[in-house]
Protein backbone atom coordinates (compact mmCIF):
# COMPACT_ATOMS: atom_id res chain seq x y z
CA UNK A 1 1.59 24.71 42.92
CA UNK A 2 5.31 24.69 41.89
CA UNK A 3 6.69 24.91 38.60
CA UNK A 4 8.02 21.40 39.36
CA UNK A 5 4.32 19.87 39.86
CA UNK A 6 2.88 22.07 36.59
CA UNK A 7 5.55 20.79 34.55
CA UNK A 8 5.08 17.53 35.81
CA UNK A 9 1.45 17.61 35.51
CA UNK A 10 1.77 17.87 31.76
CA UNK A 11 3.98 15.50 31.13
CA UNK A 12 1.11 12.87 32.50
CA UNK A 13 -0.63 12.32 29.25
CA UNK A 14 2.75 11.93 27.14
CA UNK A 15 3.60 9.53 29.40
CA UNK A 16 0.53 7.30 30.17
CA UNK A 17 0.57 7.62 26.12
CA UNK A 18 3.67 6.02 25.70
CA UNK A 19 3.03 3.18 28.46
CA UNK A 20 0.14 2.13 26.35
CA UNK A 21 2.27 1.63 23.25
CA UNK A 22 4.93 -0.27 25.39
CA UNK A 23 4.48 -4.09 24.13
CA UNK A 24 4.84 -7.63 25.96
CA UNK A 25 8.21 -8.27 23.77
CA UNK A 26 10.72 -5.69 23.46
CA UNK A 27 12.78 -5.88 19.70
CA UNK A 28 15.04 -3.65 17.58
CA UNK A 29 14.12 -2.63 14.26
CA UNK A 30 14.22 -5.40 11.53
CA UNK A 31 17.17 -6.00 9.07
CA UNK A 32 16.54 -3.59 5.86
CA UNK A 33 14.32 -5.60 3.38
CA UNK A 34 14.77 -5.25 -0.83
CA UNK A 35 11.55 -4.10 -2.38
CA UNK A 36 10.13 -7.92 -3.62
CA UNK A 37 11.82 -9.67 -0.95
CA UNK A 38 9.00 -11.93 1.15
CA UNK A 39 10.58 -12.08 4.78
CA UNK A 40 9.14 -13.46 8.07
CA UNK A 41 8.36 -10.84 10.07
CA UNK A 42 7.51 -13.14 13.41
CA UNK A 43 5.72 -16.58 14.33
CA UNK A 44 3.63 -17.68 16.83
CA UNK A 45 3.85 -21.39 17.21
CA UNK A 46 0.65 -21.33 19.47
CA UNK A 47 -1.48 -20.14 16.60
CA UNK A 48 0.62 -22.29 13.52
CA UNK A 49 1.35 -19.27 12.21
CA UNK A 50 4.15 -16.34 11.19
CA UNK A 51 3.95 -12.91 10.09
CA UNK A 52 4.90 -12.78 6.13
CA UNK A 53 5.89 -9.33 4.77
CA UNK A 54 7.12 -7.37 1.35
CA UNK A 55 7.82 -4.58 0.44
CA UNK A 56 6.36 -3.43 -3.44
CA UNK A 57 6.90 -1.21 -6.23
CA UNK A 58 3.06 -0.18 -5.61
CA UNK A 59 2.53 3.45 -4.41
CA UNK A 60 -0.57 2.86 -3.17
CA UNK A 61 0.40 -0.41 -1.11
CA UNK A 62 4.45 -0.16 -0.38
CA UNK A 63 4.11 -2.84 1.81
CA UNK A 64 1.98 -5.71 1.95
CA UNK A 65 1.51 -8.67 4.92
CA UNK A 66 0.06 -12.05 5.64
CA UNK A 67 -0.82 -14.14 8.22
CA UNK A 68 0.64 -17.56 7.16
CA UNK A 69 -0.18 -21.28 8.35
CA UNK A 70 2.98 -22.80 9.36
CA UNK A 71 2.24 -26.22 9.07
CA UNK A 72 -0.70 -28.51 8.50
CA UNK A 73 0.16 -30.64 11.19
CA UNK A 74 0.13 -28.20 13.50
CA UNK A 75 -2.80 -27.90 16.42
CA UNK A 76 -3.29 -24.10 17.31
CA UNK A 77 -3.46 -23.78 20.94
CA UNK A 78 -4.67 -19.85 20.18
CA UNK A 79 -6.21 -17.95 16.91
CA UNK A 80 -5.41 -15.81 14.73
CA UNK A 81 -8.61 -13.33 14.40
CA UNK A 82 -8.69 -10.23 11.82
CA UNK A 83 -7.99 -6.90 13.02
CA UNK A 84 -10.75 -5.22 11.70
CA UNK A 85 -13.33 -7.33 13.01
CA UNK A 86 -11.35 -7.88 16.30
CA UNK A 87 -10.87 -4.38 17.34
CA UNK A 88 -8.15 -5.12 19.81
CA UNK A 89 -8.04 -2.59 22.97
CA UNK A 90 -6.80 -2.50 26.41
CA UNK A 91 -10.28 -1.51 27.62
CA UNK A 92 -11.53 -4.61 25.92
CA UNK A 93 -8.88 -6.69 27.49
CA UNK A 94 -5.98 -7.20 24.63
CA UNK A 95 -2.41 -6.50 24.91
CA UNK A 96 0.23 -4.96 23.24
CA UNK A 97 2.15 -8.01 22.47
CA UNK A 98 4.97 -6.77 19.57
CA UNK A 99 5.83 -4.15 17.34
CA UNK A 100 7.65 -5.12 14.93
CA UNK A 101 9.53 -2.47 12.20
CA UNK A 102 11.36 -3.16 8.99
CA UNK A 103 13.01 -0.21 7.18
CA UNK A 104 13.09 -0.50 3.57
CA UNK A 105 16.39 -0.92 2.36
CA UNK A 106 15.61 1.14 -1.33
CA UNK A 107 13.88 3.68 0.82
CA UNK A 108 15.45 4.72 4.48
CA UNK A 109 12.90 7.01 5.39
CA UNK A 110 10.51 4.78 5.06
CA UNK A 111 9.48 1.65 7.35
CA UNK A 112 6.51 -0.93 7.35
CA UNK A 113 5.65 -1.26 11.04
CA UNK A 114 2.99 -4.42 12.47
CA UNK A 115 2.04 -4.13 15.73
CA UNK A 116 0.76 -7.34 17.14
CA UNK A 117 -1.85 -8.12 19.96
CA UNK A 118 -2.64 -10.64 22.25
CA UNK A 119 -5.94 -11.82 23.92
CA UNK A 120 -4.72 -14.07 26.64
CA UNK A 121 -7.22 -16.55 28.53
CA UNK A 122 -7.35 -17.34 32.47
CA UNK A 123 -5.91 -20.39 32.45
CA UNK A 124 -7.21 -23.28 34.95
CA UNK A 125 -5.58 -26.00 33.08
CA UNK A 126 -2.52 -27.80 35.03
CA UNK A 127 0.75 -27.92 33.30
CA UNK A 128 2.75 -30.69 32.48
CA UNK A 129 6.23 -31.48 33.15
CA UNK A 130 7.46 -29.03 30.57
CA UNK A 131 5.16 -26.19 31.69
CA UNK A 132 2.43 -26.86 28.76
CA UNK A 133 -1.11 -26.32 29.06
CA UNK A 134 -1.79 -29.63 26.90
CA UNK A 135 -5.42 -30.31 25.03
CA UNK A 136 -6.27 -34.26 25.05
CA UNK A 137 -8.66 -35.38 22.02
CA UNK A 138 -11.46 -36.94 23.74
CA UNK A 139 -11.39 -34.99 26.60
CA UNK A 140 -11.85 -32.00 24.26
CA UNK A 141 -14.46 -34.02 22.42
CA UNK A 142 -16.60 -34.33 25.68
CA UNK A 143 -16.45 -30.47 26.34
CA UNK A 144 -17.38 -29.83 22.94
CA UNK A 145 -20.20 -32.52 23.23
CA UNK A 146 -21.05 -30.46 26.57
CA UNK A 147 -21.48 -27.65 25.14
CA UNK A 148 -17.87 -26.47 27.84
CA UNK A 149 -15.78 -25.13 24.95
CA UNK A 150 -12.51 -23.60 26.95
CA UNK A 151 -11.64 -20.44 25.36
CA UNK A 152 -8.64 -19.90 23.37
CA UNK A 153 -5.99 -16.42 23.34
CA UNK A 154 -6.14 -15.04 19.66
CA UNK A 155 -3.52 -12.75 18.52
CA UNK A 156 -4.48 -9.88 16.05
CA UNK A 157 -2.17 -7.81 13.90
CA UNK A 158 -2.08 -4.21 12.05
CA UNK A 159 0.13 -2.87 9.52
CA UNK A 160 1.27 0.96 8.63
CA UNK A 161 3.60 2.11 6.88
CA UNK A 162 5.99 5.16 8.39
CA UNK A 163 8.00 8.11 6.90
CA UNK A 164 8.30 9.45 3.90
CA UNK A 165 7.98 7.43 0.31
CA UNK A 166 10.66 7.87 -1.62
CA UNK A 167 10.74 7.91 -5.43
């Protein structure tokens, strides 16, 4: 073998690594945020919800998130499930949907970073006019009667924060 095909041969797992991390949605890092500012990080109008983030003056916690309805109104079309509990993998059929990073603006070196994932569904259902998958009352109300429940894409989301805290 060459030194070509050696050196390419270890690259492999550095990059199969880095495809797994590549996400759905490709962003820049976030505007700087002031420690006590609440900010939207993203929202997801299928699940009636956004991302809600803050930095704090807590060493322990620097940065703290939520998963916030957007509107009573609203109908999710998809779910917002906790990450613990969820587990989200490629083996087990999520996605990479977003990662999301937002330096701190007291503290450079220092970033809170969510990634997001996304279960999606096989989708049977026709689409309208405006390219919606739409979810009629009663009809939904005979499935459920059924027992024919369709399922639903859930998104799941995990916070860290990078680099180093600063003082």
């Amino acid at each position: 073998m060459s030194t070509r095909h050696l050196l390419w041969l270890a690259l492999l797992p550095a990059v199969a690594a880095s495809a797994a991390e590549t996400p759905e949605l490709q962003r820049a890092a976030g505007a700087p945020q002031a420690v006590g500012a609440a900010h939207t990080l993203r929202q997801i109008p299928e699940a009636c919800a956004r991302l809600e983030g803050m930095f704090t003056t807590n060493a322990a916690q620097p940065y703290t998130f939520a998963v916030v309805r957007t509107s009573e109104q609203c109908q999710p079309r998809a779910r917002f499930v906790d990450f613990a509990k969820a587990q989200p993998t490629e083996a087990k059929g999520w996605k990479l949907n977003d990662v999301i990073r937002v330096p701190n603006a007291s503290c450079p070196a220092q970033q809170a970073v969510v990634r997001v994932w996304r279960l999606p569904v096989a989708q049977k259902a026709e689409l309208d006019g405006q390219g919606q998958s739409r979810i009629y009352l009663e009809e939904a109300k005979q499935q459920a009667a059924a027992g024919k429940i369709a399922q639903i894409p859930m998104f799941a989301a995990q916070m860290a924060v990078e680099g180093k805290a600063c003082r």
